[in-house]
Structures are given as structure tokens and as C-alpha cells.
N, C-alpha and C. Protein backbone atom coordinates (compact mmCIF):
# COMPACT_ATOMS: atom_id res chain seq x y z
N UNK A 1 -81.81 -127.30 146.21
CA UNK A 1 -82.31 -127.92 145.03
C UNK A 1 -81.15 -128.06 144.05
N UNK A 2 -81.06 -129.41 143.77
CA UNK A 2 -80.19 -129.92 142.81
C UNK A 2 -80.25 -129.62 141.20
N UNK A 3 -79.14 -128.89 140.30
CA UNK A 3 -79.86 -128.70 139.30
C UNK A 3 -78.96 -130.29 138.22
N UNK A 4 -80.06 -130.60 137.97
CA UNK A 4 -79.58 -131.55 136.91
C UNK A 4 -79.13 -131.07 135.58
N UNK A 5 -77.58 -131.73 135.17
CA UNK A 5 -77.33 -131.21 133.61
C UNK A 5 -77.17 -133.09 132.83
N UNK A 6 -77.65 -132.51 132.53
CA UNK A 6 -77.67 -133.58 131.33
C UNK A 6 -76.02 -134.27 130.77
N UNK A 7 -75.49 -135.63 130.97
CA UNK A 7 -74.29 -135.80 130.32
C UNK A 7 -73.68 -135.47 129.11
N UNK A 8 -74.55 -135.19 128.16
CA UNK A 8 -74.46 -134.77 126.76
C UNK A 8 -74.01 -133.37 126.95
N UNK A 9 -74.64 -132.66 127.84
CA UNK A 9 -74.18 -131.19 127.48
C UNK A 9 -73.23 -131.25 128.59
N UNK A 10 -73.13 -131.82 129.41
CA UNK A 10 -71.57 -131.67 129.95
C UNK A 10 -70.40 -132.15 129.74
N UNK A 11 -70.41 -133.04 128.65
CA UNK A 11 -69.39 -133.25 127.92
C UNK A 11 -69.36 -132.62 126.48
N UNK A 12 -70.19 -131.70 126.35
CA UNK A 12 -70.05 -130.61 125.61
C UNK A 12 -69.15 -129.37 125.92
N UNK A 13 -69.71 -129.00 127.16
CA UNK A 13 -68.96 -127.87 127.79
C UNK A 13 -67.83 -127.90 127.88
N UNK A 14 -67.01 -129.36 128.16
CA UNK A 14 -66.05 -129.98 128.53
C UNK A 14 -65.25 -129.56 127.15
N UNK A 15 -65.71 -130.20 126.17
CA UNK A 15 -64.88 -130.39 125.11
C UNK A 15 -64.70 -128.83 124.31
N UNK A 16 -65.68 -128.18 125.33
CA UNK A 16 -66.03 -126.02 124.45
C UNK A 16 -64.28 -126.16 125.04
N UNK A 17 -64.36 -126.14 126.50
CA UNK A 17 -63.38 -125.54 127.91
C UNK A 17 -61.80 -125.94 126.90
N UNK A 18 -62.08 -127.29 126.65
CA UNK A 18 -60.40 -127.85 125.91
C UNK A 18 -60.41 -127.24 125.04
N UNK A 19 -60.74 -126.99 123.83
CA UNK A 19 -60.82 -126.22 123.17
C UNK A 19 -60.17 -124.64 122.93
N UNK A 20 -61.21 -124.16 123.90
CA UNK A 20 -60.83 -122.75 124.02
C UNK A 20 -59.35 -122.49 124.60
N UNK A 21 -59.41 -123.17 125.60
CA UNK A 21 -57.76 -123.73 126.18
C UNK A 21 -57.00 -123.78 125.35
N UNK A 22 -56.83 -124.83 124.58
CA UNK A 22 -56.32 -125.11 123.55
C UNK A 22 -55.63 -123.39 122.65
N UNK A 23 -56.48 -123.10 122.17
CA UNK A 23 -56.49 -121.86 120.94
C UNK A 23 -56.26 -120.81 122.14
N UNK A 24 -56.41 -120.87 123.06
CA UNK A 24 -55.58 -119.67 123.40
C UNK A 24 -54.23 -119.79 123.91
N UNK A 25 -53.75 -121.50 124.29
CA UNK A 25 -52.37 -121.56 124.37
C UNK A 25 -51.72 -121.54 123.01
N UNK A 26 -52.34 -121.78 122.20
CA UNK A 26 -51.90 -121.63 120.81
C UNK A 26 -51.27 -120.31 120.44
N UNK A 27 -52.43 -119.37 120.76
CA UNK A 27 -52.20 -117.81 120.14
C UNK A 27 -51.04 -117.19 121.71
N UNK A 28 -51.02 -117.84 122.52
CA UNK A 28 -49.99 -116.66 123.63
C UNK A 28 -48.89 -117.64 123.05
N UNK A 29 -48.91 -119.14 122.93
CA UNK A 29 -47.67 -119.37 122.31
C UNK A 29 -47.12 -118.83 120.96
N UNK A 30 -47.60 -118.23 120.24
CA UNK A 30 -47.09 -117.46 118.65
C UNK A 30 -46.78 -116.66 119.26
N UNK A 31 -47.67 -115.88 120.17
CA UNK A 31 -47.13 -114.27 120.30
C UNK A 31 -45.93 -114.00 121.38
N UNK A 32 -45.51 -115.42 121.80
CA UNK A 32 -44.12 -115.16 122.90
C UNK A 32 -43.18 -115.54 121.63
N UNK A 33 -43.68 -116.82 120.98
CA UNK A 33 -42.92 -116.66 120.18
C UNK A 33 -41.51 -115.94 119.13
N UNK A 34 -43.12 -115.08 118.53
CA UNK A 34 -43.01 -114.07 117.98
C UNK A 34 -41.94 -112.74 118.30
N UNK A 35 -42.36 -112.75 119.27
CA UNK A 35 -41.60 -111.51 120.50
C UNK A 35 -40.21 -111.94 120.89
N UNK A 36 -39.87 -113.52 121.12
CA UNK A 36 -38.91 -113.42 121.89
C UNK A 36 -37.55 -113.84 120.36
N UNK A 37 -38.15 -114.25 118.80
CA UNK A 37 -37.20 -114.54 118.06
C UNK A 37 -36.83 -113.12 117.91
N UNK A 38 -35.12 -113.08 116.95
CA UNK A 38 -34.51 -111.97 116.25
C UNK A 38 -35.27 -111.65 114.78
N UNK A 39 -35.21 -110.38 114.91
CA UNK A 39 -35.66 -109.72 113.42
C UNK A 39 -35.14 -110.11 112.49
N UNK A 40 -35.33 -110.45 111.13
CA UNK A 40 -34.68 -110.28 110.17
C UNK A 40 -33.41 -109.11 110.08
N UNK A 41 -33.78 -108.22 110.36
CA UNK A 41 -32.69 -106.87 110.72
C UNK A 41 -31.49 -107.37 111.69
N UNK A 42 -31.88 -108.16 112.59
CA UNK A 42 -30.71 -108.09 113.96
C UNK A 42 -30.06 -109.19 113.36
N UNK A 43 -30.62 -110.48 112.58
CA UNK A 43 -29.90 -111.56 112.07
C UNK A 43 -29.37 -110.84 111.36
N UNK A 44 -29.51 -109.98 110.09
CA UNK A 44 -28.21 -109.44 109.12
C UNK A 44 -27.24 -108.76 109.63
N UNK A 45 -27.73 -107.95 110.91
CA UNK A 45 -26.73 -106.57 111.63
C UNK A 45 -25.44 -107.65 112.41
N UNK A 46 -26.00 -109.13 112.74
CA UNK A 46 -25.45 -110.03 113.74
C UNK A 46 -24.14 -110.15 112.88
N UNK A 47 -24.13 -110.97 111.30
CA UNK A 47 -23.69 -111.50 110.58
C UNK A 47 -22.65 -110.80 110.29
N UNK A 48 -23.12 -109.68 109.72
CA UNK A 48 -22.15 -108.46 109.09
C UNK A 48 -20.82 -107.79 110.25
N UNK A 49 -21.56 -107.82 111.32
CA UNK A 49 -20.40 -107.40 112.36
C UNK A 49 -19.33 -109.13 112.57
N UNK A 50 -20.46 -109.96 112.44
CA UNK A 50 -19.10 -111.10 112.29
C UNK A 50 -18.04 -110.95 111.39
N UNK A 51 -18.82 -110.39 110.21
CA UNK A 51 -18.04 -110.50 108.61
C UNK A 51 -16.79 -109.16 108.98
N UNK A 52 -17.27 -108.14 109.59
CA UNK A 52 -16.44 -107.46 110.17
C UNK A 52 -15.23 -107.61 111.00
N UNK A 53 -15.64 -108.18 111.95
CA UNK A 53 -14.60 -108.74 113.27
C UNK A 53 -13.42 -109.55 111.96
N UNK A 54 -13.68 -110.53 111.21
CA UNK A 54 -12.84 -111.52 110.70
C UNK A 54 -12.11 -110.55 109.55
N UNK A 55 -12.75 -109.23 108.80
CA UNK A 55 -11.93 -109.00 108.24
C UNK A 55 -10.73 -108.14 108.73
N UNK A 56 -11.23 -107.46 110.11
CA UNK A 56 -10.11 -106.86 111.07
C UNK A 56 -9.18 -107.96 111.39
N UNK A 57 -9.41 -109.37 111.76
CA UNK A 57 -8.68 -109.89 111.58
C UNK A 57 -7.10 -110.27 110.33
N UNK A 58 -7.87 -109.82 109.12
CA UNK A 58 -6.88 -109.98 108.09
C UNK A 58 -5.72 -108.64 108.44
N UNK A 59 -6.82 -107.89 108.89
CA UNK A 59 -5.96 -106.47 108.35
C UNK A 59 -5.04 -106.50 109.61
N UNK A 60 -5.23 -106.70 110.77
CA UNK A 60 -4.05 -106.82 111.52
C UNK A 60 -2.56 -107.74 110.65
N UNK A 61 -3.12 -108.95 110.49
CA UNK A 61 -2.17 -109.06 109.58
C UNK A 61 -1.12 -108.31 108.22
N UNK A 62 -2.30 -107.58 108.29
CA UNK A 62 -1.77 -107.09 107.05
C UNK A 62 -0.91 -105.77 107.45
N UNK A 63 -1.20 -105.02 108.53
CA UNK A 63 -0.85 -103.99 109.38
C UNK A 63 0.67 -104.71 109.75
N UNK A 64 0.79 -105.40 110.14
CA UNK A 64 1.98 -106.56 110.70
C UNK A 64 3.39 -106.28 109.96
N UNK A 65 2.49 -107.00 108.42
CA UNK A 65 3.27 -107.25 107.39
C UNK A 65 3.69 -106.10 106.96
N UNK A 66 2.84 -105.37 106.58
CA UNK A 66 3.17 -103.40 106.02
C UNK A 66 4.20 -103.17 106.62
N UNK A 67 3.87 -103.09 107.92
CA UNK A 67 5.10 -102.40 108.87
C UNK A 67 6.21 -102.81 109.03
N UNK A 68 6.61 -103.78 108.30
CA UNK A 68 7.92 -104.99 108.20
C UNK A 68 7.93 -105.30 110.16
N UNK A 69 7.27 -105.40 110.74
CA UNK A 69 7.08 -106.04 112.30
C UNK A 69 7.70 -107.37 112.22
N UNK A 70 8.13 -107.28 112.86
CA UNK A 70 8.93 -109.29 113.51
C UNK A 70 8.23 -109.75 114.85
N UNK A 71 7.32 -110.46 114.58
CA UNK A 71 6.75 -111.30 115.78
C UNK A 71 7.78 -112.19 116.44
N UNK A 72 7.94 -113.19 115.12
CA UNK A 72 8.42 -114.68 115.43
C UNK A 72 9.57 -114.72 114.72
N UNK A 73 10.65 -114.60 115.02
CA UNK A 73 12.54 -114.37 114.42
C UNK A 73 12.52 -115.89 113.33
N UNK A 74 11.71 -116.98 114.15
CA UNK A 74 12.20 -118.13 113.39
C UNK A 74 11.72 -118.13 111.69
N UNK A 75 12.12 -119.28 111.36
CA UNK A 75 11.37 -119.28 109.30
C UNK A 75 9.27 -119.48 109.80
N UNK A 76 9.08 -118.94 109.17
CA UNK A 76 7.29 -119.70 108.94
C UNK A 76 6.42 -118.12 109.85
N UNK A 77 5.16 -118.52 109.89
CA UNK A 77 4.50 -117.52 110.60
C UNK A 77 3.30 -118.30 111.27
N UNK A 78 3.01 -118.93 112.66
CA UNK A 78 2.55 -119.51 113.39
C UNK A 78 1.33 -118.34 113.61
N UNK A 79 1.38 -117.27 113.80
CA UNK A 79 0.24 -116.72 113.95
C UNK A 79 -0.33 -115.93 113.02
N UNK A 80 -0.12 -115.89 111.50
CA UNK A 80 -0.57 -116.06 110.63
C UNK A 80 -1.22 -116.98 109.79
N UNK A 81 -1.15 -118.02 110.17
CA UNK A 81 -1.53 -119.63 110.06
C UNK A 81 -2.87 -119.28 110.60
N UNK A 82 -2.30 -119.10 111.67
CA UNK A 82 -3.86 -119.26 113.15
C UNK A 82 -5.00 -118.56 112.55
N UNK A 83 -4.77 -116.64 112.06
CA UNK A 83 -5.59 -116.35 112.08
C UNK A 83 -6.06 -116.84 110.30
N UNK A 84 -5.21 -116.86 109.66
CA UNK A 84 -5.86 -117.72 108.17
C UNK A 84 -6.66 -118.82 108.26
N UNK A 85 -6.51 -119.78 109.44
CA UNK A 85 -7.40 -120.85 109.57
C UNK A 85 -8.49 -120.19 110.36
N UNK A 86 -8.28 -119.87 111.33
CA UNK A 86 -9.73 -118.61 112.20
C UNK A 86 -10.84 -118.03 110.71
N UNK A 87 -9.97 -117.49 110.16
CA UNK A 87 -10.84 -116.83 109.19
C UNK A 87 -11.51 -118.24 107.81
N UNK A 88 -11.25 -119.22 107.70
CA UNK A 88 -11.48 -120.34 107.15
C UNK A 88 -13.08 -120.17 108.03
N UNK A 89 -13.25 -121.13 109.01
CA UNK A 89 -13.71 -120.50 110.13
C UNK A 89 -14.79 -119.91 110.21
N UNK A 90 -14.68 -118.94 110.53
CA UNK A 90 -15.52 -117.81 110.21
C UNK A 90 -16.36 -117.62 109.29
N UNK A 91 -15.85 -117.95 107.92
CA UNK A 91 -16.63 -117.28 106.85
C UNK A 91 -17.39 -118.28 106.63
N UNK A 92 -16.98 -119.59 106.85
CA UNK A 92 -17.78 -120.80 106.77
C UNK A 92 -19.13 -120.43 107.57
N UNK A 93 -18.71 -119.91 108.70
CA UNK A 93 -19.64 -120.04 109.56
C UNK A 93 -20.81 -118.70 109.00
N UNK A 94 -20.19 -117.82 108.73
CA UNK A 94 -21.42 -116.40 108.00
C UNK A 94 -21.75 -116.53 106.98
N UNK A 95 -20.84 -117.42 106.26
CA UNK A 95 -21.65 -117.93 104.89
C UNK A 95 -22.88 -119.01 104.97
N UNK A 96 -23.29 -119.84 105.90
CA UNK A 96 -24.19 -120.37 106.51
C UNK A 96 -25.67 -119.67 106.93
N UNK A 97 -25.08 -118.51 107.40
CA UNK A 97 -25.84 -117.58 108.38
C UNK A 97 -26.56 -116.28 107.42
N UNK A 98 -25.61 -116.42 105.81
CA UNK A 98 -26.00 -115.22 104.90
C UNK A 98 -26.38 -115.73 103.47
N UNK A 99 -27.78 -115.75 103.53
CA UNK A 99 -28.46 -115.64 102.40
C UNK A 99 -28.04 -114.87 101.60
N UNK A 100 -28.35 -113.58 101.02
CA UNK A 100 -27.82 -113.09 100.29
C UNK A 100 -26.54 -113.82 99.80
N UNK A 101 -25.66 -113.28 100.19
CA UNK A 101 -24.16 -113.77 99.68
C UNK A 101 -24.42 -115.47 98.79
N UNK A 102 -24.20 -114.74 97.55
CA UNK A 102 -24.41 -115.70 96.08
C UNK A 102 -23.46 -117.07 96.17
N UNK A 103 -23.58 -118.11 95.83
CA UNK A 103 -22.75 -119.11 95.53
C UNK A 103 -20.80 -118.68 95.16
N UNK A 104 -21.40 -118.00 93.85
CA UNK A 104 -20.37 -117.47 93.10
C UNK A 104 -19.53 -116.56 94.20
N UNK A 105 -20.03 -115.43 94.67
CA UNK A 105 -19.15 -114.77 95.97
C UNK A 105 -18.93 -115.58 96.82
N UNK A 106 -19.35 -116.66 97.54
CA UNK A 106 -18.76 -117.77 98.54
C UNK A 106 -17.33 -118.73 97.82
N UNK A 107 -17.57 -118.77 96.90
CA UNK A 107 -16.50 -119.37 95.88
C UNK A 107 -15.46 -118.69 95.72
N UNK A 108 -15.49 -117.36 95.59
CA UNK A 108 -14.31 -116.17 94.84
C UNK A 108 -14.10 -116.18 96.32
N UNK A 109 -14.62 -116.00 97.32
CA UNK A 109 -13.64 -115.16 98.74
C UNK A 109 -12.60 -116.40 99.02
N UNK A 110 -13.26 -118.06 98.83
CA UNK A 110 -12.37 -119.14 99.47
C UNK A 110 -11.80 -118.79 98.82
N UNK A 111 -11.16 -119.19 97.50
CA UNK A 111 -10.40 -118.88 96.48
C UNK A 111 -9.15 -118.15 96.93
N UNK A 112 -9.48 -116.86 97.00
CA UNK A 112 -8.87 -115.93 97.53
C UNK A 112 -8.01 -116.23 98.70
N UNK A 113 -8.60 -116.68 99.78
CA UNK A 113 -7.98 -117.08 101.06
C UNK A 113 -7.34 -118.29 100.64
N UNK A 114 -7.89 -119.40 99.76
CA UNK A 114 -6.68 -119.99 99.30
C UNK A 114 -5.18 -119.71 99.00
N UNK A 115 -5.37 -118.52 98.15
CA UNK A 115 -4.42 -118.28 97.51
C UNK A 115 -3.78 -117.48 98.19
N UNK A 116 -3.80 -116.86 99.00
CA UNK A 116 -3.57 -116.30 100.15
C UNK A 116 -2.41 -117.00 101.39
N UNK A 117 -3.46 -118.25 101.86
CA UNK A 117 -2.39 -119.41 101.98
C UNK A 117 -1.76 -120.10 101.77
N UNK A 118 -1.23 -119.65 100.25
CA UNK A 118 -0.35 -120.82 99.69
C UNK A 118 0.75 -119.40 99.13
N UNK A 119 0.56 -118.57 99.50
CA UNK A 119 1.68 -117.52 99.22
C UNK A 119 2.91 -117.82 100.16
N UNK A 120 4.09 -117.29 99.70
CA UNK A 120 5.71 -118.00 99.93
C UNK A 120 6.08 -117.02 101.04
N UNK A 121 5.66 -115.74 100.76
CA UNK A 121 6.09 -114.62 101.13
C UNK A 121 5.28 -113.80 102.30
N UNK A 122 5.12 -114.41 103.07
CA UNK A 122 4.91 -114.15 103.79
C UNK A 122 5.74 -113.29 105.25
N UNK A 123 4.67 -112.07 105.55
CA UNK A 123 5.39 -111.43 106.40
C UNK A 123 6.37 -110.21 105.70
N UNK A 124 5.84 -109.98 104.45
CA UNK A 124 6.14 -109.11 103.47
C UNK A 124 4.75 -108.46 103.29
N UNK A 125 5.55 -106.95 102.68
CA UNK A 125 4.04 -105.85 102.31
C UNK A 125 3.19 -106.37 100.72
N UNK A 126 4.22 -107.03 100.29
CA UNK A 126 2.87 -107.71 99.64
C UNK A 126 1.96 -108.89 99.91
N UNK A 127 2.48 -109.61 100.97
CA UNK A 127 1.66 -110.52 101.49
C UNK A 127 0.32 -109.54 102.63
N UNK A 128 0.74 -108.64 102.85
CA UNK A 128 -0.04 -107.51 103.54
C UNK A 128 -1.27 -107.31 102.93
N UNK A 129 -0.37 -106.68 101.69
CA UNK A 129 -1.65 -105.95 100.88
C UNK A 129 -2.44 -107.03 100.21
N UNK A 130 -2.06 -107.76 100.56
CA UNK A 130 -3.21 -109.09 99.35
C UNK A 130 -4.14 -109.50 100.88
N UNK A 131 -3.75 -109.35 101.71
CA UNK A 131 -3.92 -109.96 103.01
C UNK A 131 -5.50 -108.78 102.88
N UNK A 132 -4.98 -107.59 103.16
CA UNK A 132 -5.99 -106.65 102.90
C UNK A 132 -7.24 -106.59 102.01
N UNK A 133 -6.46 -106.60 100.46
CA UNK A 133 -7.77 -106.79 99.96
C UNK A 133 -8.42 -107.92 100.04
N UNK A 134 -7.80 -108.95 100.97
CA UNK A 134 -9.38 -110.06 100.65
C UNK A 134 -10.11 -109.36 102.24
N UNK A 135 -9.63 -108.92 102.92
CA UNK A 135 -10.42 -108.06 104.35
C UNK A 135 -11.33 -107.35 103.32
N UNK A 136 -11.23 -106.14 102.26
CA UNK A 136 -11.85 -105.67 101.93
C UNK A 136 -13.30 -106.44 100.99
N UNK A 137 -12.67 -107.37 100.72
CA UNK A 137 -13.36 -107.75 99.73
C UNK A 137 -14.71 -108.80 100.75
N UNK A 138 -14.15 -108.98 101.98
CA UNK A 138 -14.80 -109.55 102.72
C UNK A 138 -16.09 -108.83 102.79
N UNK A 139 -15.65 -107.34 103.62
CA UNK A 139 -16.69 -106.67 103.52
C UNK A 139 -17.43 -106.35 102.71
N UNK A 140 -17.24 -105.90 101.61
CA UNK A 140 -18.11 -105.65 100.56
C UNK A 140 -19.04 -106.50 100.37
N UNK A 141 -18.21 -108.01 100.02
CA UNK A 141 -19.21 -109.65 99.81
C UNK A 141 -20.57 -109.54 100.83
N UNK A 142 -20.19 -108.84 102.03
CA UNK A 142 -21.22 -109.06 103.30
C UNK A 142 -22.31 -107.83 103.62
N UNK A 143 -21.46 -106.71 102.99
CA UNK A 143 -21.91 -105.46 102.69
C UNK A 143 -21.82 -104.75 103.93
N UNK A 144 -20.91 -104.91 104.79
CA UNK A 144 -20.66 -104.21 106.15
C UNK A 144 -19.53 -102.89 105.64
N UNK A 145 -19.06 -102.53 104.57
CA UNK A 145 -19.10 -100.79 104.70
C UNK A 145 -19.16 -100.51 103.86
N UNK A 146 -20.12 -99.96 104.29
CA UNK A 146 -21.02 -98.25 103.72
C UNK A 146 -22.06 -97.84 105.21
């Protein structure tokens, strides 16, 4: 025995079935979502170890310079260039990535690295120590030590 359903209620059922379908690919899609983005925490921890890495970058330089070291015998400093533009670079790129960090502090660090690269003296302990404090000042801006 055949049971008859009525077209009305089977294109009811139909449209329950999509539905429910629907809202539950909805809710497993949020919750993979959810699960598979970074924390707020791991995006700042990400940033700050960048802001890190680039200011070790200065300070090798600056380690270089302290130590009166001779890389390159000729006039100029080719790999001081490199990592001054690297760190251009960089901060561009974590200043993108870091809310916090104010207009005004994105302004004062270029600045700095400007002035930095337009120094004469290079490969001297005072080109070191200026080299340094903008490393330091990096960190602080980013808040990677403490």
C-alpha cells in the first residue's frame, strides 16, 4: 500500500531539509573557521618577534661598528646599505601588521632610520651607537622587551 503525500507538504519538507542544511553548514563553517584563524595573542606575539629579528638586525651593525671590524677595505658600506634598506622593509611591513603602534611612533622610528642613512660616518662607534638606539627604540615602539 502506497502512501500518498501530498505536493504541498513535500515541497515543504524539501525546503525544512535545505534549510536545515543550510544553517548547519553555516554554523560548522564559523566554527572551522573560528578554530583554524590566529588569536589576537599569536598576531601580536607574530609581529613583535618580527620587530625583534629587525632590531637584531641593527645591532649587528652596530656590534660591527663598536668593534672598529673591517668587512669591506673599500670607501662606502654595501652591507650596511642592505641591512638599512631590509629594515626600511620590515618596519613597513609590522607597521601594517601593528595597530597599536601610533601614527606619531611610525613617524619618529622612519625619521630616525632616515637619519641614520644619511650619516657620513659610517662604520664608526658612533654610527654604532645611533645604529643601536634606533634597535632599541624599535623595540620599545613594538613593546618586545620587557
Amino acid at each position: 500500500m502506497a502512501l500518498y503525500i501530498p505536493a504541498g507538504r513535500r515541497r515543504r519538507r524539501a525546503i525544512g531539509l535545505i534549510v536545515a542544511a543550510f544553517v548547519v553548514g553555516l554554523v560548522a563553517g564559523w566554527i572551522g573557521g573560528r578554530a583554524s584563524s590566529p588569536s589576537v595573542e599569536g598576531r601580536v606575539k607574530s609581529v613583535r618577534s618580527e620587530a625583534r629579528q629587525t632590531a637584531a638586525g641593527l645591532r649587528v651593525v652596530a656590534l660591527h661598528d663598536q668593534t672598529g671590524a673591517v668587512a669591506q677595505p673599500t670607501p662606502g658600506d654595501a652591507g650596511t646599505d642592505l641591512v638599512l634598506r631590509r629594515t626600511r622593509t620590515e618596519l613597513d611591513h609590522e607597521f601594517r601588521r601593528a595597530p597599536w603602534v601610533t601614527r606619531q611612533q611610525h613617524d619618529q622610528l622612519l625619521r630616525e632610520l632616515d637619519a641614520l642613512q644619511a650619516r657620513p660616518d659610517r662604520g664608526t662607534a658612533a654610527f654604532g651607537a645611533a645604529a643601536e638606539a634606533l634597535a632599541r627604540d624599535i623595540e620599545t615602539t613594538f613593546g618586545t622587551n620587557g
